[in-house]
PDB file of N, CA and C in Angstrom:
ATOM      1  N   UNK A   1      89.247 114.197  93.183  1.00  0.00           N
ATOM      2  CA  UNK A   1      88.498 114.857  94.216  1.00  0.00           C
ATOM      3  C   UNK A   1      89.027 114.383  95.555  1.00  0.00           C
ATOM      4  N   UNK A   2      88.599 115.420  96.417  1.00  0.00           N
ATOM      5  CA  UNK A   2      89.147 115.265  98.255  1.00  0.00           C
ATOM      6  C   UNK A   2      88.505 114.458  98.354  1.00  0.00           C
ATOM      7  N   UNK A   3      88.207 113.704  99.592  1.00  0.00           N
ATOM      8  CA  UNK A   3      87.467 113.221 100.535  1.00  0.00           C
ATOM      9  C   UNK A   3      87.774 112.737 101.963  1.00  0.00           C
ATOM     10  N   UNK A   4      86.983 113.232 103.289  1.00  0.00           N
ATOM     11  CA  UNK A   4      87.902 112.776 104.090  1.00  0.00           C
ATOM     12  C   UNK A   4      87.021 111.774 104.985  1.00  0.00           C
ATOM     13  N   UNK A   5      87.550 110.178 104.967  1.00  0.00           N
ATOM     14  CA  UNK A   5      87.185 108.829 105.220  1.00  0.00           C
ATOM     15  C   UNK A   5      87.345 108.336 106.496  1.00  0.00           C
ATOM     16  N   UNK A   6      87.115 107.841 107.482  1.00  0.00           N
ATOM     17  CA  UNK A   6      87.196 106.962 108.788  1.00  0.00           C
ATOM     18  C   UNK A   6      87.410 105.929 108.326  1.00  0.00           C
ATOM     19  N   UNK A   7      88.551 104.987 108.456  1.00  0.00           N
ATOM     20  CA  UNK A   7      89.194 103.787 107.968  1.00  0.00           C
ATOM     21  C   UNK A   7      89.189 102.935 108.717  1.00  0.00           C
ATOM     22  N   UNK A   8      88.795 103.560 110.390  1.00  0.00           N
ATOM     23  CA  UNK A   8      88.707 102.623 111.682  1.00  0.00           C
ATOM     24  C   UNK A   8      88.404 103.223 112.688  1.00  0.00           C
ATOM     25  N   UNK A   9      86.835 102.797 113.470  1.00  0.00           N
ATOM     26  CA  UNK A   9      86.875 103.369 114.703  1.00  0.00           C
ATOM     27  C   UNK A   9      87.702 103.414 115.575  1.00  0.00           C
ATOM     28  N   UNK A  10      87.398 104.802 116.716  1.00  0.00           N
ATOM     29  CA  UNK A  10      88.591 104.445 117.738  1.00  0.00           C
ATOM     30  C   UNK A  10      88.745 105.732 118.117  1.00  0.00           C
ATOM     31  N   UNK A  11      89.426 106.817 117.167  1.00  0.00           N
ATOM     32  CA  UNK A  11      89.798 107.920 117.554  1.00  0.00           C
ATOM     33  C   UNK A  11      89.759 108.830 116.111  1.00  0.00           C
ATOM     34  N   UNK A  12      89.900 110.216 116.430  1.00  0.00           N
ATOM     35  CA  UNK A  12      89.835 111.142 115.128  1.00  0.00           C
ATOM     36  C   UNK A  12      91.363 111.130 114.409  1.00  0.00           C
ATOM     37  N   UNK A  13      92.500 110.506 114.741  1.00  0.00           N
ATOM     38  CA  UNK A  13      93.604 110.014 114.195  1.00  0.00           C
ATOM     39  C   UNK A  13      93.000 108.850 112.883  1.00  0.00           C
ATOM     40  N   UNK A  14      91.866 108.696 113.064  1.00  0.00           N
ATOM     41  CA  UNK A  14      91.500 107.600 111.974  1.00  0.00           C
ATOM     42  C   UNK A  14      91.050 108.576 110.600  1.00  0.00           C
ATOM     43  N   UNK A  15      90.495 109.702 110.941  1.00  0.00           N
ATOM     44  CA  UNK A  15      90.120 110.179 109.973  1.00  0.00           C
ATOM     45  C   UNK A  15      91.169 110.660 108.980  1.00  0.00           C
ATOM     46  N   UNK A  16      91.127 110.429 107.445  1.00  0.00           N
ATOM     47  CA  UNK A  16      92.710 110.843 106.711  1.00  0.00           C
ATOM     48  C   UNK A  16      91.651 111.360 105.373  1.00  0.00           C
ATOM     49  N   UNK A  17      92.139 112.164 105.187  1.00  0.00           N
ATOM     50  CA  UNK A  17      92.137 113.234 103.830  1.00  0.00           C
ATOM     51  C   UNK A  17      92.778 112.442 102.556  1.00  0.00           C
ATOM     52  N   UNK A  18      91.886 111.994 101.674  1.00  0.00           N
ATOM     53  CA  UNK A  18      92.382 111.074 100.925  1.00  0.00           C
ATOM     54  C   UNK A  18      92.103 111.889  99.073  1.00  0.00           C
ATOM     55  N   UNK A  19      92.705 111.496  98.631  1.00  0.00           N
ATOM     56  CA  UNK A  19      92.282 111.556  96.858  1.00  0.00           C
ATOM     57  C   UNK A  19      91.458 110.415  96.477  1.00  0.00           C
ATOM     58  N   UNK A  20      90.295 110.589  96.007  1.00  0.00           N
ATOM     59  CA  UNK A  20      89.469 109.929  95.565  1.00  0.00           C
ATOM     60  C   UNK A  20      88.927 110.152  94.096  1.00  0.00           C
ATOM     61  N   UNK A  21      88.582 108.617  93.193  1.00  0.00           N
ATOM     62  CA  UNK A  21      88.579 109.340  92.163  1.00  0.00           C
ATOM     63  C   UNK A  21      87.008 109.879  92.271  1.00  0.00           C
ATOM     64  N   UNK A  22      86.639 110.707  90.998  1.00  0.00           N
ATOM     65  CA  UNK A  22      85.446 111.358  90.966  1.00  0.00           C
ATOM     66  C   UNK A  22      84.483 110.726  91.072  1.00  0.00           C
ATOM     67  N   UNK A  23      83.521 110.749  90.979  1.00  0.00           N
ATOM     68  CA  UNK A  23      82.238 109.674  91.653  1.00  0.00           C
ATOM     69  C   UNK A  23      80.922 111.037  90.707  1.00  0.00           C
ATOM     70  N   UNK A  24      80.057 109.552  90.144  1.00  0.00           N
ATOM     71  CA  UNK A  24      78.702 110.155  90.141  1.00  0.00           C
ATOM     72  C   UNK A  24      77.282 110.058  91.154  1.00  0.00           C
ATOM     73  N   UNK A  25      76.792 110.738  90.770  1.00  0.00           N
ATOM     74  CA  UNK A  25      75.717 110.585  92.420  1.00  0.00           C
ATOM     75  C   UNK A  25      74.874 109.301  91.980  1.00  0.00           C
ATOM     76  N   UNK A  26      73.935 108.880  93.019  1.00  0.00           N
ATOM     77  CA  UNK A  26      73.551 107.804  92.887  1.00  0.00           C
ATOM     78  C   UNK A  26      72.563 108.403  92.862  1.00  0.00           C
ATOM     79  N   UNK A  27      71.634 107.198  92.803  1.00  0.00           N
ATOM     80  CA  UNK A  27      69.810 107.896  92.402  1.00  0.00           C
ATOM     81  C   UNK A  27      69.430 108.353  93.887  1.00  0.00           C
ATOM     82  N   UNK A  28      68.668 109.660  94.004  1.00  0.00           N
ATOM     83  CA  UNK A  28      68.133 110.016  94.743  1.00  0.00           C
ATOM     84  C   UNK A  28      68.963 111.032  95.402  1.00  0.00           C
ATOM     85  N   UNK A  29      70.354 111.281  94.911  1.00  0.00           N
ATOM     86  CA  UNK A  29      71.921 111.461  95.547  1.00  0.00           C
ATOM     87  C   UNK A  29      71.849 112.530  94.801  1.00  0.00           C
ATOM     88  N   UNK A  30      72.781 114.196  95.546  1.00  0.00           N
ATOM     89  CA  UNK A  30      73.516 115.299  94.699  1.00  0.00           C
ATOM     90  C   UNK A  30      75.065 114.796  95.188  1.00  0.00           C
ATOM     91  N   UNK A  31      75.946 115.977  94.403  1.00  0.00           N
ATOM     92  CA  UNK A  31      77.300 115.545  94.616  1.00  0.00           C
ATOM     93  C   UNK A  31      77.759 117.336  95.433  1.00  0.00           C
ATOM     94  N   UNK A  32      78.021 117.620  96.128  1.00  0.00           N
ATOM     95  CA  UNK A  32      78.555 118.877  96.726  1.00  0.00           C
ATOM     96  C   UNK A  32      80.141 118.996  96.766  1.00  0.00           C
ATOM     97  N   UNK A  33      80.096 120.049  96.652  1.00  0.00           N
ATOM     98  CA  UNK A  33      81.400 120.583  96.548  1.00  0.00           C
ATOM     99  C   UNK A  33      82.009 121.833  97.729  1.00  0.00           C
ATOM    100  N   UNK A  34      81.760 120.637  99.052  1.00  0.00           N
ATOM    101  CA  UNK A  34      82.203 121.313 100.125  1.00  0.00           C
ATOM    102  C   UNK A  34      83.390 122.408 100.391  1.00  0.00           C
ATOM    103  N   UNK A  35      82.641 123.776 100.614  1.00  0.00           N
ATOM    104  CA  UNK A  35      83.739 125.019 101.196  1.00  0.00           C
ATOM    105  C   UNK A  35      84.012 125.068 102.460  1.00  0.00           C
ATOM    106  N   UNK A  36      82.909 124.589 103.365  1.00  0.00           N
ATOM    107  CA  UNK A  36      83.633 124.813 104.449  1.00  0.00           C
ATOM    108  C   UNK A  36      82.718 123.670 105.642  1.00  0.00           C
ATOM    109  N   UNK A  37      83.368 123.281 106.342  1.00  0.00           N
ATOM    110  CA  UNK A  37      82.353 122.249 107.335  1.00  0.00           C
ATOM    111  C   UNK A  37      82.702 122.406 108.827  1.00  0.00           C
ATOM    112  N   UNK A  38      81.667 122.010 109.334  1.00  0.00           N
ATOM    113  CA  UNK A  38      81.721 122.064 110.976  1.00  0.00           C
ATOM    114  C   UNK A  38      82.221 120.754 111.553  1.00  0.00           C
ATOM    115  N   UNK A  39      82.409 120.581 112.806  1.00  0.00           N
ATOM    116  CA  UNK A  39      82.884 119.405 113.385  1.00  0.00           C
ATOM    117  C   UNK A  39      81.853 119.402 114.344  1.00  0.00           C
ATOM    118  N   UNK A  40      81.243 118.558 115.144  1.00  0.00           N
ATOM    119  CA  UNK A  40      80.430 118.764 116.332  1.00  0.00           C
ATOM    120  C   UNK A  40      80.285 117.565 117.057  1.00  0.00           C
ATOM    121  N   UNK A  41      79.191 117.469 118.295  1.00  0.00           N
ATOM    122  CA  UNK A  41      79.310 116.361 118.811  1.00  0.00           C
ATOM    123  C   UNK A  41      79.281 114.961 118.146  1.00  0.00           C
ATOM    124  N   UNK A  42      78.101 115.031 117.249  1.00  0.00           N
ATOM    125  CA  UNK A  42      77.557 113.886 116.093  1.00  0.00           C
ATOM    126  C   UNK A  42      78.887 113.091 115.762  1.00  0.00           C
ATOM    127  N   UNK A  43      79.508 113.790 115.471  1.00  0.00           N
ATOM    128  CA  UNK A  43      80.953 113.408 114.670  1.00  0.00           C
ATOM    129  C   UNK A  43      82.002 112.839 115.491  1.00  0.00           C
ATOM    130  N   UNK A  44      81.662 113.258 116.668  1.00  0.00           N
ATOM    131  CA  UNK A  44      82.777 112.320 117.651  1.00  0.00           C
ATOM    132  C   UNK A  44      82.264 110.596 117.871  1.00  0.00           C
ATOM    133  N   UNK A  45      80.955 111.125 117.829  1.00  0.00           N
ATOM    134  CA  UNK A  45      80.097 109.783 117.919  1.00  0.00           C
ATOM    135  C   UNK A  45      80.324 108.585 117.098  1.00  0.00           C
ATOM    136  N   UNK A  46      79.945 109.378 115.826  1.00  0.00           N
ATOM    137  CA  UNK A  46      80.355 108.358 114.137  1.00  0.00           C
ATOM    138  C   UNK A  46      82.127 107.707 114.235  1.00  0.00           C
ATOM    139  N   UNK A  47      82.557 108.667 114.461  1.00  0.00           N
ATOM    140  CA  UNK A  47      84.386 108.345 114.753  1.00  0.00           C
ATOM    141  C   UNK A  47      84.374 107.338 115.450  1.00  0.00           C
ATOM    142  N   UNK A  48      84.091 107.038 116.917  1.00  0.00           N
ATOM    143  CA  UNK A  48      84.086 106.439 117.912  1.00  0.00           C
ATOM    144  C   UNK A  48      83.086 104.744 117.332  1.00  0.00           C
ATOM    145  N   UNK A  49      82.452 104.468 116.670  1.00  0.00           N
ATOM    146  CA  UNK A  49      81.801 103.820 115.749  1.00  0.00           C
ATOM    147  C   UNK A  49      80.292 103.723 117.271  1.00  0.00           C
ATOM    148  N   UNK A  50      79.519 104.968 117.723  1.00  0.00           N
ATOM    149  CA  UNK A  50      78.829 104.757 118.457  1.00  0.00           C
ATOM    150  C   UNK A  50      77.302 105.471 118.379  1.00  0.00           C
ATOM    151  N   UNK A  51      76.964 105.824 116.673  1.00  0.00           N
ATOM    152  CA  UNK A  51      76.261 106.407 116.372  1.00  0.00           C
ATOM    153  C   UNK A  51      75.387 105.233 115.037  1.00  0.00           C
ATOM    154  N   UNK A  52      74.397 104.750 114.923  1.00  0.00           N
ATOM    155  CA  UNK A  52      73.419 104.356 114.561  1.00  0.00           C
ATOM    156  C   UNK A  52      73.309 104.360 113.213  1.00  0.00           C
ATOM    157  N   UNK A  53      74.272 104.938 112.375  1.00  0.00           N
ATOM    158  CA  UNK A  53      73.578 105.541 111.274  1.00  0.00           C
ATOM    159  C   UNK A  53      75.466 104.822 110.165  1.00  0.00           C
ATOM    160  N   UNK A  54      75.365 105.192 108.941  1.00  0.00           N
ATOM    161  CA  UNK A  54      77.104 104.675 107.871  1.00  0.00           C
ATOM    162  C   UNK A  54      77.730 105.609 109.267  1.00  0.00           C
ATOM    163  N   UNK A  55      79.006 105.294 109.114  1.00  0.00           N
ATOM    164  CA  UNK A  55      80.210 105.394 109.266  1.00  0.00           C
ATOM    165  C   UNK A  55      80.668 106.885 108.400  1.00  0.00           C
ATOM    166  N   UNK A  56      79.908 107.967 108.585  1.00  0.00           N
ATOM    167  CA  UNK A  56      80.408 108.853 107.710  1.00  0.00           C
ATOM    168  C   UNK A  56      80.497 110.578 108.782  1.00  0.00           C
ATOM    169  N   UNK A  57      81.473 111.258 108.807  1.00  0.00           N
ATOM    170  CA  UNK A  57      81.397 112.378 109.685  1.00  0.00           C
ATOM    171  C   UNK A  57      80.862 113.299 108.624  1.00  0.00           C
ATOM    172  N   UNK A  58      80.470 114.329 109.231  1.00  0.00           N
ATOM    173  CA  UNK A  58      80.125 115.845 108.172  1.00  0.00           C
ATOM    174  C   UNK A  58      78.888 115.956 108.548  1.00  0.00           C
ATOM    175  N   UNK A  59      78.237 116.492 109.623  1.00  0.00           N
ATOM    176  CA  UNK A  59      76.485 116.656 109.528  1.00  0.00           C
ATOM    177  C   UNK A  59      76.391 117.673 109.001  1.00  0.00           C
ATOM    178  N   UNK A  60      77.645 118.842 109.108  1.00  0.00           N
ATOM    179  CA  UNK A  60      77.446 120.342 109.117  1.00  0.00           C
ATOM    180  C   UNK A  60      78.610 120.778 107.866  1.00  0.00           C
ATOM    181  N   UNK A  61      77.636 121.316 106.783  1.00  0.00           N
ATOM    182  CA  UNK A  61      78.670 121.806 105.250  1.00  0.00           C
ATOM    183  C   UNK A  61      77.822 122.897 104.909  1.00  0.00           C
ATOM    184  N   UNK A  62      78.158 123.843 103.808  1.00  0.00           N
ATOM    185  CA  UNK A  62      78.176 124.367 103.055  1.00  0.00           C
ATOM    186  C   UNK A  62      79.268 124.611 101.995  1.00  0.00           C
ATOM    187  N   UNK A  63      78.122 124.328 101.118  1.00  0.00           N
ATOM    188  CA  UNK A  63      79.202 124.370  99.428  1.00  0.00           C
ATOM    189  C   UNK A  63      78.062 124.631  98.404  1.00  0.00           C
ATOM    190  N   UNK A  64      78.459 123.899  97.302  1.00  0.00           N
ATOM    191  CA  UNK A  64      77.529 124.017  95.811  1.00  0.00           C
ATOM    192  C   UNK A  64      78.031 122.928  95.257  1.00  0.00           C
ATOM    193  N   UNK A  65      76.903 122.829  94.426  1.00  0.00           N
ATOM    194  CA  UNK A  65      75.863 121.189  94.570  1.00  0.00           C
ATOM    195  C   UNK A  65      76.631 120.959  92.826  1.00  0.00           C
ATOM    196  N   UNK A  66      77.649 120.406  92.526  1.00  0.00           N
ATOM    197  CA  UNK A  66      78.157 120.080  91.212  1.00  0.00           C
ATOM    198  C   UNK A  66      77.438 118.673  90.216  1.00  0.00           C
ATOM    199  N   UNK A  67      76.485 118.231  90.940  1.00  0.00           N
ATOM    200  CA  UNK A  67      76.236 117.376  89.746  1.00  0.00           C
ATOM    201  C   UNK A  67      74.840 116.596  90.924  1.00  0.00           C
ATOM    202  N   UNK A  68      74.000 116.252  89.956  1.00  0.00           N
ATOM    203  CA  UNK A  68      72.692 115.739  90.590  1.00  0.00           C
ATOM    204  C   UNK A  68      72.324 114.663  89.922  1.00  0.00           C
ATOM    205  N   UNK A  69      71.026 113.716  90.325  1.00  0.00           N
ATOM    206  CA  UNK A  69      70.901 112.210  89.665  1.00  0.00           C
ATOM    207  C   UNK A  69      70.166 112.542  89.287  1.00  0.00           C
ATOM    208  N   UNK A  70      69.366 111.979  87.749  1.00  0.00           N
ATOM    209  CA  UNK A  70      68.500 112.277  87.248  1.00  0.00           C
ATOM    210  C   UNK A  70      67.209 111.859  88.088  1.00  0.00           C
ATOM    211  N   UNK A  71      66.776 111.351  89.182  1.00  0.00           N
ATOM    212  CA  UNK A  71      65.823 110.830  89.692  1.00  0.00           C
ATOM    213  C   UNK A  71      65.235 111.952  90.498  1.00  0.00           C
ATOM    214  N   UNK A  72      66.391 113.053  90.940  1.00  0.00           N
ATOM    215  CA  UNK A  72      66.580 114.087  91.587  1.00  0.00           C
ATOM    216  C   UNK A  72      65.205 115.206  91.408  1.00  0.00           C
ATOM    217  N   UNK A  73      64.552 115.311  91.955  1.00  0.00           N
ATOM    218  CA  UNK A  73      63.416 116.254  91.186  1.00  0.00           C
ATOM    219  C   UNK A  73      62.933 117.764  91.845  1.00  0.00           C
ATOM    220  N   UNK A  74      62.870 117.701  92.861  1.00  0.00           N
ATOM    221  CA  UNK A  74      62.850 118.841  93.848  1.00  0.00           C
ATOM    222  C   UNK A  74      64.354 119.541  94.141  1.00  0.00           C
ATOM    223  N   UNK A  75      63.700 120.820  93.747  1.00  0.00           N
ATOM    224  CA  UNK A  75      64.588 122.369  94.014  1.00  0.00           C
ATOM    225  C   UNK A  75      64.948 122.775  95.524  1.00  0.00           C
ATOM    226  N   UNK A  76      65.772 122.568  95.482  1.00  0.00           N
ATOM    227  CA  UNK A  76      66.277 123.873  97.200  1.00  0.00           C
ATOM    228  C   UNK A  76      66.519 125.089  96.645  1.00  0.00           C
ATOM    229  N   UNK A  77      66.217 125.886  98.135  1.00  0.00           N
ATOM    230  CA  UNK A  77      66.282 127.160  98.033  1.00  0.00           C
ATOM    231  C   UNK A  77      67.736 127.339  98.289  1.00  0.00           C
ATOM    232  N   UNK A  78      68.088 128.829  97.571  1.00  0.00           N
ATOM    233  CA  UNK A  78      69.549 128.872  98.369  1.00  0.00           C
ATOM    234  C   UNK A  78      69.561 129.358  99.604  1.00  0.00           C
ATOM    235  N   UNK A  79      70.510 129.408 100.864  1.00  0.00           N
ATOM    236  CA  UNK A  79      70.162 130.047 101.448  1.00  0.00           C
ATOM    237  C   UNK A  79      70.478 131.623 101.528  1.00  0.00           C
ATOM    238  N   UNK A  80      69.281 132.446 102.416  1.00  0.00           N
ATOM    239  CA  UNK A  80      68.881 133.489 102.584  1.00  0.00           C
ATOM    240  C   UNK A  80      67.264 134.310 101.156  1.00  0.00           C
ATOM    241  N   UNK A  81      66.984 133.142 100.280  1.00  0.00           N
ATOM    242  CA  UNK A  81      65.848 133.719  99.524  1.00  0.00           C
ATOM    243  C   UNK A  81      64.428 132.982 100.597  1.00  0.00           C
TER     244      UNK A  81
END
């Protein structure tokens, strides 16, 4: 599987598109199978290491949801129902 990682704050030159092996979700965790994602301010923030929250960019995805934790219990809607 893709994944794309921040290895070091600083600049969006940090961010690299890596092969990762497959991963199961953790409790409470789905696993998505991102088609397409946004970039936005949030994300310059996280890059820059000046945002509050992991070290992770992506606020904004859509995809389908390939594997869920069994702890997982509540349904989403898709969108537009």
């Amino acid at each position: 599987m893709k994944a794309i990682q921040v290895h070091q704050f600083g600049n969006f030159e940090a961010i690299k598109l890596k092969e990762i092996a497959a991963k199961s979700p953790q409790p409470g965790h789905v696993i998505v199978r991102v088609y397409a994602a946004g970039v936005n301010p949030a994300d310059w923030y996280v890059v820059n290491g000046l945002f509050q929250i992991p070290p992770t960019p992506g606020f904004e995805a859509a995809g389908e949801i390939i594997a869920v934790h069994e702890s997982v219990t509540k349904q989403c809607k898709r969108a537009g129902e």
